[in-house]
C-alpha atoms as a PDB file:
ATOM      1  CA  UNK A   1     164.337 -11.687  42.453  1.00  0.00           C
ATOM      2  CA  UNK A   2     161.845 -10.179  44.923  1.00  0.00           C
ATOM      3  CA  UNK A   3     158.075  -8.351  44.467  1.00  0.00           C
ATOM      4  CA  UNK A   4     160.013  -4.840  44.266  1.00  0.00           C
ATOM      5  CA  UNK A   5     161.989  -6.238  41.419  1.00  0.00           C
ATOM      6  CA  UNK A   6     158.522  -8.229  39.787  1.00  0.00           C
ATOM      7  CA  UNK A   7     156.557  -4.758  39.922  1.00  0.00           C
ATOM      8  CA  UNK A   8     159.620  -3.112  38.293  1.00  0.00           C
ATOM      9  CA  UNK A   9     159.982  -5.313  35.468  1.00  0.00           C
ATOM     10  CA  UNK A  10     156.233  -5.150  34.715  1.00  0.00           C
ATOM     11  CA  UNK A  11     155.777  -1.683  34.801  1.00  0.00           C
ATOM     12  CA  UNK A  12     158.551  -1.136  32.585  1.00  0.00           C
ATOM     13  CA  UNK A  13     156.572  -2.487  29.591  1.00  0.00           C
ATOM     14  CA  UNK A  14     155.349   0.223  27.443  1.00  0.00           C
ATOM     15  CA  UNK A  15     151.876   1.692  28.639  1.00  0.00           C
ATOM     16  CA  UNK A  16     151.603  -0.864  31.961  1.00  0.00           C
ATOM     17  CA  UNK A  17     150.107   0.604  35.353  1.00  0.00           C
ATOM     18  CA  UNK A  18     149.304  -0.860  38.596  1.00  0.00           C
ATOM     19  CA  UNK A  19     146.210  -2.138  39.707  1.00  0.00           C
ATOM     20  CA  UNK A  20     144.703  -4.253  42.495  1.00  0.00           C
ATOM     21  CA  UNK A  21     143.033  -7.461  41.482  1.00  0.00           C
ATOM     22  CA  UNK A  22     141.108  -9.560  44.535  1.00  0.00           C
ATOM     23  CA  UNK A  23     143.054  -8.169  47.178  1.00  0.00           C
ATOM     24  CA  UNK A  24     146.871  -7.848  45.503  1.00  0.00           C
ATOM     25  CA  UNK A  25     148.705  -5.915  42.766  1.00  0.00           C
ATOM     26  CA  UNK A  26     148.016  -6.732  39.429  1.00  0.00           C
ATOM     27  CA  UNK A  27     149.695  -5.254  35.924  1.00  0.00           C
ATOM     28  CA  UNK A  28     147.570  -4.117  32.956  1.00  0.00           C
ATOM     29  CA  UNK A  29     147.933  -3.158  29.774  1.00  0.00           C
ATOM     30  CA  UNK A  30     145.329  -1.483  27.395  1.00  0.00           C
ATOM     31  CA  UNK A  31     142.946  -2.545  30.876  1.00  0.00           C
ATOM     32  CA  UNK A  32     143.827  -6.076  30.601  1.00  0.00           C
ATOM     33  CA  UNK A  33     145.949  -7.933  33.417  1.00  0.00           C
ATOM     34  CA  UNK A  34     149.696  -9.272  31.806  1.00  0.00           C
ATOM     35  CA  UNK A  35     151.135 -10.160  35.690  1.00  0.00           C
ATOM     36  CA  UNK A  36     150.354 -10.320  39.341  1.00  0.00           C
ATOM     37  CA  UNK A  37     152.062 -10.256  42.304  1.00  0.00           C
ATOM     38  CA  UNK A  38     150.622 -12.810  44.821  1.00  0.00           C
ATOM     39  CA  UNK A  39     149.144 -11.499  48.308  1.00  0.00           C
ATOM     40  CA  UNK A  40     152.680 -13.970  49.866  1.00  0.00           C
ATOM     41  CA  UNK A  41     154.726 -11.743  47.950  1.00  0.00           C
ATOM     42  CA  UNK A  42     156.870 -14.892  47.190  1.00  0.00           C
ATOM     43  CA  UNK A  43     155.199 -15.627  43.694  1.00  0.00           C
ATOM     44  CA  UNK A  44     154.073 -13.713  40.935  1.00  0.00           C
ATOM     45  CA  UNK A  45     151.944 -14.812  37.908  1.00  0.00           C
ATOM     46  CA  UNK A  46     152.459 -14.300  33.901  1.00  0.00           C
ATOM     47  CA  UNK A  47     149.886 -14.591  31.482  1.00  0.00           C
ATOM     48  CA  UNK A  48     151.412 -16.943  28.657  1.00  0.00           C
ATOM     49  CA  UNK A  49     149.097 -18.787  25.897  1.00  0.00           C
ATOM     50  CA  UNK A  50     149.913 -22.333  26.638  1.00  0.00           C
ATOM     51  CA  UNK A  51     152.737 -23.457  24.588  1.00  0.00           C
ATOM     52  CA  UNK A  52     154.483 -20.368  25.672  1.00  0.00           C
ATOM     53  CA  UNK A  53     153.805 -21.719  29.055  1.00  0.00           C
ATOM     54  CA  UNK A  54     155.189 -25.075  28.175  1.00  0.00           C
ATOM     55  CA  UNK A  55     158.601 -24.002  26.882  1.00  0.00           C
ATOM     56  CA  UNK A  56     158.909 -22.152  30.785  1.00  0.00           C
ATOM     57  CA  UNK A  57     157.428 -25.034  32.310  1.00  0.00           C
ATOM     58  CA  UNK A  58     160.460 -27.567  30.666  1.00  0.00           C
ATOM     59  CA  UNK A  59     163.369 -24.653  30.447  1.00  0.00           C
ATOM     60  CA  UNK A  60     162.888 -24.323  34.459  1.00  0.00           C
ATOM     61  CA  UNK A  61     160.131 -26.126  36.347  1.00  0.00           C
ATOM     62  CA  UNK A  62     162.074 -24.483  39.298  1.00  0.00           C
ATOM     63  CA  UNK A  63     160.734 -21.226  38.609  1.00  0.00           C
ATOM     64  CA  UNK A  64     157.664 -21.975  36.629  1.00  0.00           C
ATOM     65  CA  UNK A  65     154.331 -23.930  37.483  1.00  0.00           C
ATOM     66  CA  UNK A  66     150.764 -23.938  36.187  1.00  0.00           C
ATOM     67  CA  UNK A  67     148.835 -21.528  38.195  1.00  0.00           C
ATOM     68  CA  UNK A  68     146.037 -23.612  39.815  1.00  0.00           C
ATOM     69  CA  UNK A  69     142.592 -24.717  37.879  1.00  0.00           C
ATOM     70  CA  UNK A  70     141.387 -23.559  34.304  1.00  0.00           C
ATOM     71  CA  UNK A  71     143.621 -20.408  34.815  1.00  0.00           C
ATOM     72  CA  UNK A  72     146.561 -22.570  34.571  1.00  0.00           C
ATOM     73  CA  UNK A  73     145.530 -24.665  31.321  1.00  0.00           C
ATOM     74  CA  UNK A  74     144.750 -21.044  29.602  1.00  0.00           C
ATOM     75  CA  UNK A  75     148.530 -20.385  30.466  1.00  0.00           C
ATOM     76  CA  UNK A  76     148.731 -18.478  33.415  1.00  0.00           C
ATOM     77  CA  UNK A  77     151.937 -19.381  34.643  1.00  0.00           C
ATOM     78  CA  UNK A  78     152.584 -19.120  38.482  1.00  0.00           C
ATOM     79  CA  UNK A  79     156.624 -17.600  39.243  1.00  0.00           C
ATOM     80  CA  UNK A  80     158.708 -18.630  42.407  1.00  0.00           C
ATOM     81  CA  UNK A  81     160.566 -15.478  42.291  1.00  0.00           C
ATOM     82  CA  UNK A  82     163.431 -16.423  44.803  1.00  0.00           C
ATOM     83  CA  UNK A  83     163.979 -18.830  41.834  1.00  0.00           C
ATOM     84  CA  UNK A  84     163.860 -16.963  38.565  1.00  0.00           C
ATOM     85  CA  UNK A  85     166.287 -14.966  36.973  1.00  0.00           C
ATOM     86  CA  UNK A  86     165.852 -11.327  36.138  1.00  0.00           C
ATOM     87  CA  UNK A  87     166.374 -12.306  32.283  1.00  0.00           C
ATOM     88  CA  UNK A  88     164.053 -15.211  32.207  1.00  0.00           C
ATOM     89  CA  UNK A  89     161.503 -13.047  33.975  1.00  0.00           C
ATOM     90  CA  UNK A  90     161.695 -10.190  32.177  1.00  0.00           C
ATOM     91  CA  UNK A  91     161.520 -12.300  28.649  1.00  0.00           C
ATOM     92  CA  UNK A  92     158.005 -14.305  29.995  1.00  0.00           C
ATOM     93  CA  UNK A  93     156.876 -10.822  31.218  1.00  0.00           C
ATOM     94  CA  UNK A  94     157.559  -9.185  27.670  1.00  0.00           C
ATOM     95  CA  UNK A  95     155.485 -11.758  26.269  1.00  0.00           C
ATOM     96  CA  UNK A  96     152.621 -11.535  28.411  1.00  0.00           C
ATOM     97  CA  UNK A  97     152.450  -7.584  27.633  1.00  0.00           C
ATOM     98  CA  UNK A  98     152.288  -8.838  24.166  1.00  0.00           C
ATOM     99  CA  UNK A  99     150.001 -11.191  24.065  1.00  0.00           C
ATOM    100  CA  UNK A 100     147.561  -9.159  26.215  1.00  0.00           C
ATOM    101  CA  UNK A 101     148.397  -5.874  24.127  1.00  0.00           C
ATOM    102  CA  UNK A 102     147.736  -8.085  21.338  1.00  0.00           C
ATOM    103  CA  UNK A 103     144.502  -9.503  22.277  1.00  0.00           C
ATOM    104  CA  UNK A 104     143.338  -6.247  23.465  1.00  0.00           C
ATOM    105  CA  UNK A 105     143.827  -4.618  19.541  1.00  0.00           C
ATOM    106  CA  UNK A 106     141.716  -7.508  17.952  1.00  0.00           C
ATOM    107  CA  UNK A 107     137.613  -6.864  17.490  1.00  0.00           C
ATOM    108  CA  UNK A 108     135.742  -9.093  20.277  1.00  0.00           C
ATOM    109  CA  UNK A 109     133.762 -11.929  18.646  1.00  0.00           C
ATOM    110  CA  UNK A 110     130.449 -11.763  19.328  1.00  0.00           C
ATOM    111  CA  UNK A 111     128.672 -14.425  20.942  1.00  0.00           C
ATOM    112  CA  UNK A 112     125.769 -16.577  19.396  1.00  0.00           C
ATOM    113  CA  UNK A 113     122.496 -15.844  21.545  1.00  0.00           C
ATOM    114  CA  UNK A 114     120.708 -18.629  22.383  1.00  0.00           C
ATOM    115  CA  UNK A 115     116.988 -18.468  21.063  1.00  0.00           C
ATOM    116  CA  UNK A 116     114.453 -19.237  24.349  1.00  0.00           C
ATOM    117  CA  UNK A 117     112.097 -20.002  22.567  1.00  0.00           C
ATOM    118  CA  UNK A 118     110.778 -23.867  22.091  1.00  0.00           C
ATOM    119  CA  UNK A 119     109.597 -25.432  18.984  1.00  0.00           C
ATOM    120  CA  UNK A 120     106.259 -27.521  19.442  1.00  0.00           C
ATOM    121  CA  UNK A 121     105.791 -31.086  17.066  1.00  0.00           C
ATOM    122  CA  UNK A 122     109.459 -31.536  16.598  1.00  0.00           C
END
C-alpha cells in the first residue's frame, strides 16, 4: 500500500473529492473529512467511531493505532500503509465514508446557550 493507492481507495467512495486539510490531502464527503493522507506520506488516517476503531486496533495493531490526543479516543484511527492490506483498507475506509455520510444526513443538535446573566439573593 502506498499514498497513490490511499487517495485511490478514498476517492472511489461515492461522492468523495480531495481537499487539503492543515497542510496535506484530506477526503470529504457531503464537506466532511472520512481520511487523510499524512504530510510523511507513510500514514494515512480513517475516521472510525470507537468500537469500530477497536475491532482494527485488535484484528492488526500492525497497521492500526489511535491517532494522537482526543482525535484518537473519538476514533480517528492512524494507518501504517506499508502495513495494511488493500482489503482491510478499503473495508475501514468504506466505513468512514459511512459514518461521515451518515452523520452529515442527521439535523445538528442545537446547543443550550448559556444565560450571562447573574441572579442576586440566591
Amino acid at each position: 500500500m502506498n499514498a497513490d493507492k490511499f487517495r485511490q481507495i478514498a476517492l472511489s467512495r461515492d461522492g468523495a473529492v480531495e481537499g487539503a486539510h492543515m497542510g496535506h490531502p484530506d477526503f470529504r464527503a457531503n464537506g466532511k473529512i472520512f481520511a487523510t493522507l499524512y504530510p510523511d506520506g507513510k500514514h494515512g488516517m480513517v475516521k472510525l467511531t470507537p468500537d469500530q476503531q477497536q475491532d482494527y486496533l485488535v484484528a492488526d495493531p500492525n497497521a492500526f493505532a489511535l491517532a494522537s490526543g482526543a482525535w484518537g479516543r473519538q476514533g480517528c484511527t492512524t494507518v501504517q500503509l506499508d502495513s495494511v492490506a488493500e482489503d482491510q483498507l478499503g473495508e475501514a475506509m468504506t466505513l468512514a465514508w459511512q459514518n461521515t455520510v451518515k452523520a452529515s444526513a442527521q439535523p445538528k443538535k442545537k446547543r443550550a446557550v448559556k444565560s450571562t446573566k447573574q441572579t442576586r439573593g440566591r
